[in-house]
Protein backbone atom coordinates (compact mmCIF):
# COMPACT_ATOMS: atom_id res chain seq x y z
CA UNK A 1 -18.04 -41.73 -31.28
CA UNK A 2 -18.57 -40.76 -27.42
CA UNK A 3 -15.42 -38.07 -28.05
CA UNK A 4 -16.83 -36.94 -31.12
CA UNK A 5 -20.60 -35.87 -29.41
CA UNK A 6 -18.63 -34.81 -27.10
CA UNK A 7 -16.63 -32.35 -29.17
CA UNK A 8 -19.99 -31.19 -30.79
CA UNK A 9 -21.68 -30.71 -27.47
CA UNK A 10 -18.63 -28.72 -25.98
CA UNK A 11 -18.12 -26.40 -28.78
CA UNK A 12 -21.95 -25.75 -29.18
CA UNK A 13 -22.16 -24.82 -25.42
CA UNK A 14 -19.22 -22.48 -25.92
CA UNK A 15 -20.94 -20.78 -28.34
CA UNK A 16 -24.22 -20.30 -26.59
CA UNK A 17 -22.32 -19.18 -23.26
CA UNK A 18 -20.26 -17.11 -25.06
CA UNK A 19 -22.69 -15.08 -27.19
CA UNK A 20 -24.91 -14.87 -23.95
CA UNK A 21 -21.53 -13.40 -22.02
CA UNK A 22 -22.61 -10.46 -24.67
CA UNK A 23 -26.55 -9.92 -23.70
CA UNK A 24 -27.67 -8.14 -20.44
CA UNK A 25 -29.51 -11.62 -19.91
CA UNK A 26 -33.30 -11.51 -18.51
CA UNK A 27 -34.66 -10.94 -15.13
CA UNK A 28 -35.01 -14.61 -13.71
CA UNK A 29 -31.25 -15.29 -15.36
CA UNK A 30 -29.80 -12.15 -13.74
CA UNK A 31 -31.42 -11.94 -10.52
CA UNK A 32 -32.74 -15.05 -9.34
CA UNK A 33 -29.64 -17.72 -10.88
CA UNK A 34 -27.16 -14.59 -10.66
CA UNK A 35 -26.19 -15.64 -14.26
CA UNK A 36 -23.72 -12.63 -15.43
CA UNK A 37 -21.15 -11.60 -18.06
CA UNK A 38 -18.42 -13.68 -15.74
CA UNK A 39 -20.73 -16.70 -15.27
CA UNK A 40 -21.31 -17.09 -18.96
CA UNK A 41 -17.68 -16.40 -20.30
CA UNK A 42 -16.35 -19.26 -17.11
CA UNK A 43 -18.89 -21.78 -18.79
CA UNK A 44 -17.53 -20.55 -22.39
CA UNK A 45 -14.11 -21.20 -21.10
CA UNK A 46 -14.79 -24.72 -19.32
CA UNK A 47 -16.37 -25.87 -22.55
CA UNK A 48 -13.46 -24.83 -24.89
CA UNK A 49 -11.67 -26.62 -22.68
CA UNK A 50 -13.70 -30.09 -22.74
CA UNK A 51 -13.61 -29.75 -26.29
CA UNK A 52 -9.71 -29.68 -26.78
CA UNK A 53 -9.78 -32.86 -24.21
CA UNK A 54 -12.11 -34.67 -26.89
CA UNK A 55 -10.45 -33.15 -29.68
CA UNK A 56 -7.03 -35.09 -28.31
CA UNK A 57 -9.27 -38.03 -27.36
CA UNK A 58 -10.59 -38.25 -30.28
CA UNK A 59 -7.40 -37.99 -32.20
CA UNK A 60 -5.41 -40.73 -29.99
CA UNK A 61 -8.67 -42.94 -29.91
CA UNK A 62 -9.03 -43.37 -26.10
CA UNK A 63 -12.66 -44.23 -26.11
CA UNK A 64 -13.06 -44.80 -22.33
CA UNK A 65 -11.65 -41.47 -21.14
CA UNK A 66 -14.14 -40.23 -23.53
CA UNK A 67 -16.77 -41.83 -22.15
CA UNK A 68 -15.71 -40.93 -18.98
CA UNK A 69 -15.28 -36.85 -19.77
CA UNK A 70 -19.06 -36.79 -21.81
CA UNK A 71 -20.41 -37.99 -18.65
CA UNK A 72 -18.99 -35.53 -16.66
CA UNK A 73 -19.38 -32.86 -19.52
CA UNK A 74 -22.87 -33.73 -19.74
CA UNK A 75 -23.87 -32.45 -16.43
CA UNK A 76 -21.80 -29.85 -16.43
CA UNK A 77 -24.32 -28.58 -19.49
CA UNK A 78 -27.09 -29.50 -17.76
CA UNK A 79 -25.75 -26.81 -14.74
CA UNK A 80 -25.28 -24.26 -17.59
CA UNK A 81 -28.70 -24.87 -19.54
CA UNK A 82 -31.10 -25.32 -16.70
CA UNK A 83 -29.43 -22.06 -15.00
CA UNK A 84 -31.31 -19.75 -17.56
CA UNK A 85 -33.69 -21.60 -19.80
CA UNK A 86 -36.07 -20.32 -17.08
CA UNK A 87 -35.50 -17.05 -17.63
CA UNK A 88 -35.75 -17.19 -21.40
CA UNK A 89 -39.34 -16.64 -21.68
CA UNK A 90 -38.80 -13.37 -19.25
CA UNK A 91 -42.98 -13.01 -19.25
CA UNK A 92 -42.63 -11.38 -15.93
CA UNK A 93 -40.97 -8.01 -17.06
């Protein structure tokens, strides 16, 4: 079960970074967190990777290293989310 949040959490992050890689991204996001094309696409690219780790832990069943990997994933998305969701309301431009 852990693997298969997991999975979902990973590939919905890659999504979200990667279709942000594509925006010019608001003020607070560009200039205060220095969130850019590069940024977004590394997160995109560290999520598709967590997700082929729980897509193989999923598939073997190792339920600890899954545990393990959406605790670390986890606050890796919490990085990635609380770097722009400032920026999304972008009142200030």
């Amino acid at each position: 079960m852990y693997s298969a949040v997991g999975l979902v959490l990973s590939l919905g992050i890659a999504a979200v970074a990667l279709r942000r890689s594509r925006s010019r991204g608001g003020y607070y996001e560009r200039e205060v967190y220095g969130m850019n094309r590069r940024t977004h696409v590394a997160y995109g690219a560290i999520s598709l990777a967590f997700a082929a780790f729980f897509c193989a832990a999923l598939w073997l069943g190792l339920v600890s290293a899954g545990i393990a990997a959406l605790a670390l994933y986890a606050v890796i998305s919490v990085f990635y989310l609380s770097s722009f969701l400032r920026g999304a309301s972008d009142i200030d431009e």
